[in-house]
C-alpha atoms as a PDB file:
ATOM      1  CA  UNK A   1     115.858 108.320  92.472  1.00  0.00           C
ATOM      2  CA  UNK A   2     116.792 111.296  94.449  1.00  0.00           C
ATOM      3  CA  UNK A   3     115.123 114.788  93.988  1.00  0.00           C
ATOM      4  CA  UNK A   4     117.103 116.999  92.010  1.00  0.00           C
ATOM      5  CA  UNK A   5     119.103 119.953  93.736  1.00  0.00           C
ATOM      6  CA  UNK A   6     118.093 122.709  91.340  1.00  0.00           C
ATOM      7  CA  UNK A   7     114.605 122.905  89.992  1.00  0.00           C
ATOM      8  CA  UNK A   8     114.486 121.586  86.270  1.00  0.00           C
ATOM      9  CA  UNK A   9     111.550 122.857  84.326  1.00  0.00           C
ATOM     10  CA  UNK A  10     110.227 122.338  80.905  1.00  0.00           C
ATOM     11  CA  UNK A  11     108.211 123.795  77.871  1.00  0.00           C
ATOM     12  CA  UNK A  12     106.281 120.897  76.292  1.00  0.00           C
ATOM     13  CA  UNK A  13     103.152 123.234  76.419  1.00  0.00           C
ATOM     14  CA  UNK A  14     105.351 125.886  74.635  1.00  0.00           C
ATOM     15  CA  UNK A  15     104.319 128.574  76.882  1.00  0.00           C
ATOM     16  CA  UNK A  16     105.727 132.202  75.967  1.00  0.00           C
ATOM     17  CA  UNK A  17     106.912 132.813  79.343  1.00  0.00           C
ATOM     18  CA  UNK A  18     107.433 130.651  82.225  1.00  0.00           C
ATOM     19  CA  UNK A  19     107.513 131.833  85.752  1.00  0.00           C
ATOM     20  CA  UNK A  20     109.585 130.529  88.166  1.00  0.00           C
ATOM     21  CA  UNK A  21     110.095 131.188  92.199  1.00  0.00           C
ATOM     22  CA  UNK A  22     114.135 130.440  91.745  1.00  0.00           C
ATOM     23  CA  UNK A  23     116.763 132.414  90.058  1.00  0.00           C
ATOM     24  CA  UNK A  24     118.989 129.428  89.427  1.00  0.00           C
ATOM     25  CA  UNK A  25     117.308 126.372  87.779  1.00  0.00           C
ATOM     26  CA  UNK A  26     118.016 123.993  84.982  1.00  0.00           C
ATOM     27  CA  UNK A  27     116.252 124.347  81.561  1.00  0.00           C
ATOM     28  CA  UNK A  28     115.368 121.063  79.530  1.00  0.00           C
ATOM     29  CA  UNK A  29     112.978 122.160  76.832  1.00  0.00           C
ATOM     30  CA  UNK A  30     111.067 119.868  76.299  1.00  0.00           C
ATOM     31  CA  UNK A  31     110.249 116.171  79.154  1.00  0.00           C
ATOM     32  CA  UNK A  32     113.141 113.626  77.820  1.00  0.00           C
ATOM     33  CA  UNK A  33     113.474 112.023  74.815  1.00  0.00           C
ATOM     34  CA  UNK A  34     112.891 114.959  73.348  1.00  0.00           C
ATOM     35  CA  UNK A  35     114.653 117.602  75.475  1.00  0.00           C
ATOM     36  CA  UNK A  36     117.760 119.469  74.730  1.00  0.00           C
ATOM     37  CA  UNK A  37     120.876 119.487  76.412  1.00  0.00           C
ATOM     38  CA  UNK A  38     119.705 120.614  80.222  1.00  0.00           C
ATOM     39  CA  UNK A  39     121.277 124.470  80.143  1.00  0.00           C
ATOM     40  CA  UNK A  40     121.768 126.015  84.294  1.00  0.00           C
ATOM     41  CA  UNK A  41     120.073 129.761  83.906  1.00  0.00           C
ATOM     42  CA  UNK A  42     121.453 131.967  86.622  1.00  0.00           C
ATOM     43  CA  UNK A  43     119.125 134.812  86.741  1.00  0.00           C
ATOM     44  CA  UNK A  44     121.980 136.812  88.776  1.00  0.00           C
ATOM     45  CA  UNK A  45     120.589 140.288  89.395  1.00  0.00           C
ATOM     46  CA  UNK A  46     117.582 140.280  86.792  1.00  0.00           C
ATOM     47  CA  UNK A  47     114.223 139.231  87.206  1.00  0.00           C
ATOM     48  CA  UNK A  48     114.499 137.304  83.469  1.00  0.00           C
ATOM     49  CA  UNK A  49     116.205 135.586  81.510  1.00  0.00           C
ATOM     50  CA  UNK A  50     115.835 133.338  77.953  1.00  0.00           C
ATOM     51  CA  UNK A  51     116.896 130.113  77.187  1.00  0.00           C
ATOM     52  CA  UNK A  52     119.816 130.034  74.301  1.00  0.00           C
ATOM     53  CA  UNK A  53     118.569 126.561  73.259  1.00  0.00           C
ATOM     54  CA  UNK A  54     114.621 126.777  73.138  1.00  0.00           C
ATOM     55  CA  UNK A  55     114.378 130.466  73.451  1.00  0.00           C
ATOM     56  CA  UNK A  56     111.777 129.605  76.578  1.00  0.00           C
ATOM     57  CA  UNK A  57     111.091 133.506  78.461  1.00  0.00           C
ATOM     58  CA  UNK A  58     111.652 132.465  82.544  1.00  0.00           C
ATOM     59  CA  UNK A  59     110.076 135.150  84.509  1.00  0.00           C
ATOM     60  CA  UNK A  60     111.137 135.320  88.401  1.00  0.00           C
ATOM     61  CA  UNK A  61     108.342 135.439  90.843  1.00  0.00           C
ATOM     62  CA  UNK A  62     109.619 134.874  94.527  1.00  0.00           C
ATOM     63  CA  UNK A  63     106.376 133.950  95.906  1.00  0.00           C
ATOM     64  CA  UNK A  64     106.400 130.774  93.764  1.00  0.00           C
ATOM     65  CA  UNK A  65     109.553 128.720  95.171  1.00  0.00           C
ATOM     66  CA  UNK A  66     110.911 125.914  93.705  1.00  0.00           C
ATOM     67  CA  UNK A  67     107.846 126.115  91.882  1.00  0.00           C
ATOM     68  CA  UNK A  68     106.334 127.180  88.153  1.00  0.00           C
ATOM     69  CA  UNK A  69     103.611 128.999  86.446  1.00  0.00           C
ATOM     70  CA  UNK A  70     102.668 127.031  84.693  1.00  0.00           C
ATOM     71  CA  UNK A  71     103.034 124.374  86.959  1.00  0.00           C
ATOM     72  CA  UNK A  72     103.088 121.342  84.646  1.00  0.00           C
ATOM     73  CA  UNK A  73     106.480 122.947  83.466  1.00  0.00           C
ATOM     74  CA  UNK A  74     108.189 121.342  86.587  1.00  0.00           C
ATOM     75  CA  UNK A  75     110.172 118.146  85.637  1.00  0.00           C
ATOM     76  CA  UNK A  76     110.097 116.169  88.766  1.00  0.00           C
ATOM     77  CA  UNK A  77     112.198 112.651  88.884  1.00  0.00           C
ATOM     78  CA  UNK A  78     109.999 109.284  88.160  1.00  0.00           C
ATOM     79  CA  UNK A  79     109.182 107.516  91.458  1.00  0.00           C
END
């Protein structure tokens, strides 16, 4: 299965606020089954935004790239 395009992260830790090195990027809430529908956050001009479905804080940090903090908040496709 291919990579995805735009990062997807997740909150099954339930961090408070996630930081992320993109300002566009997929939300899932939680790792599937148990996610909600995947929501695209465009940052735009901000450095944060929320999540209308899990109410997940996403904090930009441009040093991180396609990356998170915390990392395990990536979703990556199974291999």
């Amino acid at each position: 299965m291919a990579e995805h395009s735009i990062p997807h992260f997740h909150n099954d830790p339930g961090a408070a606020t996630i930081r992320v090195g993109v300002k566009e990027f997929m939300c899932t809430g939680a790792r599937p089954p148990f996610d909600h529908p995947h929501v695209f956050i465009d940052m735009g001009g901000d450095g944060e935004a929320i999540c209308p479905y899990c109410a997940t804080r996403f904090v930009y940090e441009a040093s991180l790239g396609p990356h998170s903090i915390p990392p395990e908040c990536e979703l990556h496709d199974a291999a």
